[in-house]
Protein backbone atom coordinates (compact mmCIF):
# COMPACT_ATOMS: atom_id res chain seq x y z
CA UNK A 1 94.39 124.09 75.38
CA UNK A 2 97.88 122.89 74.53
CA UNK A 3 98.06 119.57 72.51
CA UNK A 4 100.74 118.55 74.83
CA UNK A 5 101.01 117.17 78.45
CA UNK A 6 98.89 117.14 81.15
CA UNK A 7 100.23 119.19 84.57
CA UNK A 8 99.42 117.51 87.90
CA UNK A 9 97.09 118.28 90.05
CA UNK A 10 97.06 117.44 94.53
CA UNK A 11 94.15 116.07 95.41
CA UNK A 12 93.97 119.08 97.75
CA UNK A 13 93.62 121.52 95.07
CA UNK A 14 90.44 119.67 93.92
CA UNK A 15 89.03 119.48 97.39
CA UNK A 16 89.32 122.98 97.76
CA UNK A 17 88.10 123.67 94.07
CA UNK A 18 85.37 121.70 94.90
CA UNK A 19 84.79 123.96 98.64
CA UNK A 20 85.06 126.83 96.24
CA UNK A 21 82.51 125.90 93.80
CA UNK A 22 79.82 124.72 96.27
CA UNK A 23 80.43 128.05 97.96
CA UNK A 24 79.69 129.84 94.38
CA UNK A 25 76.57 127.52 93.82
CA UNK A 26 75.09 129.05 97.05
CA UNK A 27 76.39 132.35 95.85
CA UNK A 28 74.55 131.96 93.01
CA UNK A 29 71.12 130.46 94.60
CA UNK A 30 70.44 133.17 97.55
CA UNK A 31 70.10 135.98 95.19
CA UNK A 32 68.49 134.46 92.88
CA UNK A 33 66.12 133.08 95.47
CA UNK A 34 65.43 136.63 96.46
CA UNK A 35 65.27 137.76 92.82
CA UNK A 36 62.17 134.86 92.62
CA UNK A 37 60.73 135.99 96.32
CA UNK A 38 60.55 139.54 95.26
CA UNK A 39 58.92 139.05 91.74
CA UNK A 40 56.23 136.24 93.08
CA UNK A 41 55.61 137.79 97.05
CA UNK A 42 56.26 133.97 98.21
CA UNK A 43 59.16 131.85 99.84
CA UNK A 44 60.92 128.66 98.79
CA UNK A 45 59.56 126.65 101.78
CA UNK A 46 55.27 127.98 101.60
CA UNK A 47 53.58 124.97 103.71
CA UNK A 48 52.88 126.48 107.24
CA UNK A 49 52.55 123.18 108.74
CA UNK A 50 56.53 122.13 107.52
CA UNK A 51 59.13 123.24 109.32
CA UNK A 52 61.55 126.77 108.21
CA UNK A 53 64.09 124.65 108.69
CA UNK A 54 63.13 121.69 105.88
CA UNK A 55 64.23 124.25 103.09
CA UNK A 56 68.46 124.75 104.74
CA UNK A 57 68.22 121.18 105.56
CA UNK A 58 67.57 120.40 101.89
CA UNK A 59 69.87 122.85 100.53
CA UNK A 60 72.80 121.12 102.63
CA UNK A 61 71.73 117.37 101.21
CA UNK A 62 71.74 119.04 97.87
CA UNK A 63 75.25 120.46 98.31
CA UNK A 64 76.38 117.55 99.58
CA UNK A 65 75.08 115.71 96.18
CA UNK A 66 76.84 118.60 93.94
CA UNK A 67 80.32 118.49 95.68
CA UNK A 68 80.18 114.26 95.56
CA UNK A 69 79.31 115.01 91.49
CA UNK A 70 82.20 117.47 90.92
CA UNK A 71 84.46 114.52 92.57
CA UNK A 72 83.09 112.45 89.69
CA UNK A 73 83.54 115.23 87.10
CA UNK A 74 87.26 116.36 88.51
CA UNK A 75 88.13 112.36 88.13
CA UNK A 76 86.83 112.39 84.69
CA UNK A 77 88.27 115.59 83.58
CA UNK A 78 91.90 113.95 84.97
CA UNK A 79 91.58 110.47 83.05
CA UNK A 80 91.79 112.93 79.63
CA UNK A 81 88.37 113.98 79.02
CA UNK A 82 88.76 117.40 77.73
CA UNK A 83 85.23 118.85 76.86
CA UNK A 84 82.86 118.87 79.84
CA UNK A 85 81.27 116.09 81.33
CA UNK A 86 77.98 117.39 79.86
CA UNK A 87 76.09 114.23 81.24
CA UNK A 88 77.40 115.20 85.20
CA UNK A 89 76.33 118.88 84.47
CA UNK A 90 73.02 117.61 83.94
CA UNK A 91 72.90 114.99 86.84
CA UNK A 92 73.77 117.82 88.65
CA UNK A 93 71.39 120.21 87.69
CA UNK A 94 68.15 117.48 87.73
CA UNK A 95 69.54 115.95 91.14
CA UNK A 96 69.68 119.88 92.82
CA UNK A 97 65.67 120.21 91.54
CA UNK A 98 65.33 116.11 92.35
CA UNK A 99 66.48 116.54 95.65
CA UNK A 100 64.59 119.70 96.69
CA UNK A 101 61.36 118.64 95.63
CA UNK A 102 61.70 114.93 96.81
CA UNK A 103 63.05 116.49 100.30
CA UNK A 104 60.24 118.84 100.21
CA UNK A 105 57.72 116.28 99.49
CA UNK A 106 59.10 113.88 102.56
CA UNK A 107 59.20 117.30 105.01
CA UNK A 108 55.58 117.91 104.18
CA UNK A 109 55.43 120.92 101.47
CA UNK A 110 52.64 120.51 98.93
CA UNK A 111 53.20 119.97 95.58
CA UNK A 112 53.15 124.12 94.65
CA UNK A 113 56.38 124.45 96.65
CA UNK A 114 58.45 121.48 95.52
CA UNK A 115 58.02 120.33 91.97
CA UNK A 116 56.16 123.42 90.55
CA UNK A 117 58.46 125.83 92.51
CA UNK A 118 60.68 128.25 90.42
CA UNK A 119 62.90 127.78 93.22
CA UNK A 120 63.98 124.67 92.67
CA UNK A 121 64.43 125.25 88.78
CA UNK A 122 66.71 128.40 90.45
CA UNK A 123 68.26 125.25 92.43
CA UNK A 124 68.78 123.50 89.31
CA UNK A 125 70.40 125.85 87.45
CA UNK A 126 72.81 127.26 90.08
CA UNK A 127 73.71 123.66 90.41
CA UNK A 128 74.68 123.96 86.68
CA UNK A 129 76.69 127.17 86.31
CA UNK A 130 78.29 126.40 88.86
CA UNK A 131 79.33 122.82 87.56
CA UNK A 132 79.90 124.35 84.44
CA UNK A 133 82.89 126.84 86.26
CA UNK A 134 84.78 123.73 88.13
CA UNK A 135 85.11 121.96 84.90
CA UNK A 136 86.44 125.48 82.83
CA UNK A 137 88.82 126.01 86.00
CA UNK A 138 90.12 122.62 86.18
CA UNK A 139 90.48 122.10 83.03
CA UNK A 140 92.39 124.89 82.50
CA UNK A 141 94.82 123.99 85.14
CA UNK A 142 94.99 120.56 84.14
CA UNK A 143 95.34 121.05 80.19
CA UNK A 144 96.84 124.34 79.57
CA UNK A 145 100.19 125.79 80.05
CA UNK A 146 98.97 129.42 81.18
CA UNK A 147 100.34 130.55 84.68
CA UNK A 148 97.13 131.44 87.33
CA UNK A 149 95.88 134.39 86.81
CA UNK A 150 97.10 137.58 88.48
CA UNK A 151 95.72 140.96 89.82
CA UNK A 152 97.00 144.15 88.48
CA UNK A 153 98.94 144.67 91.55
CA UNK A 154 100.81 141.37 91.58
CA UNK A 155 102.11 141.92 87.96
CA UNK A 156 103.39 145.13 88.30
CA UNK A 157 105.43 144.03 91.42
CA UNK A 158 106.64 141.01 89.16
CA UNK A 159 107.73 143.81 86.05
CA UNK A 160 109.34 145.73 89.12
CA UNK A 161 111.85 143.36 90.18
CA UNK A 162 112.83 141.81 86.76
């Protein structure tokens, strides 16, 4: 990162960034979901008496926790902070697995689904990669000089007309 200025960012470009990244933390959570499902022959929401829909409805609170954390983390990152917010990775990460299991626990699963449940460690952890990639692509925006990256078709039309 270049020791000198800072460029600007629109608060747009964060609010997207931050659409992006809650749209890569789901990316990352259904497969590895499935990935758990297929290796232990269960399902992230295993009480029959609790609804199919408790698990989504969960999910959504939880996403709505991550994207109000990355606010917190982008605002951070902007007021100079140039290594990651290490503390708002991990509130991140422990509110994903805090708010399945305390969602589960108030829709009715037992305490094998929520707070022993791989898939809410899965939760967490999505929750923290994907943290983890907002902060390296905002920061790089913010704090380097490097023009946004390019596929090999762009740059050969840029060579082209020089």
């Amino acid at each position: 990162m270049s020791a000198a200025g800072r460029r600007g960012v629109t608060r747009g470009y964060v609010v997207a960034l931050i659409a992006a990244t809650c749209i890569v933390a789901v990316a990352l959570l259904v497969p590895s979901w499935g990935a758990i499902a297929l290796a232990t022959g269960t399902e992230p929401v295993m009480t029959d008496s609790v609804s199919p829909s408790a698990g989504p409805l969960t999910v959504v609170v939880a996403l709505a926790l991550l994207a109000a954390s990355l606010w917190r983390q982008a605002i951070t990152l902007l007021r100079g902070q140039r290594s990651p917010a290490w503390g708002q990775i991990i509130i991140a990460a422990v509110g994903g697995y805090l708010v399945w299991c305390l969602g589960g626990m108030l829709a009715g699963m037992d305490l094998r689904a929520t707070w022993l449940s791989p898939y809410a460690v899965a939760l967490g952890v999505s929750w923290a990669l994907a943290t983890l990639a907002f902060w390296a692509v905002l920061a790089r925006r913010v704090y380097t000089d490097r023009p946004p990256p390019r596929w090999p078709w762009e740059r050969a039309e840029e060579s082209d007309g020089s």
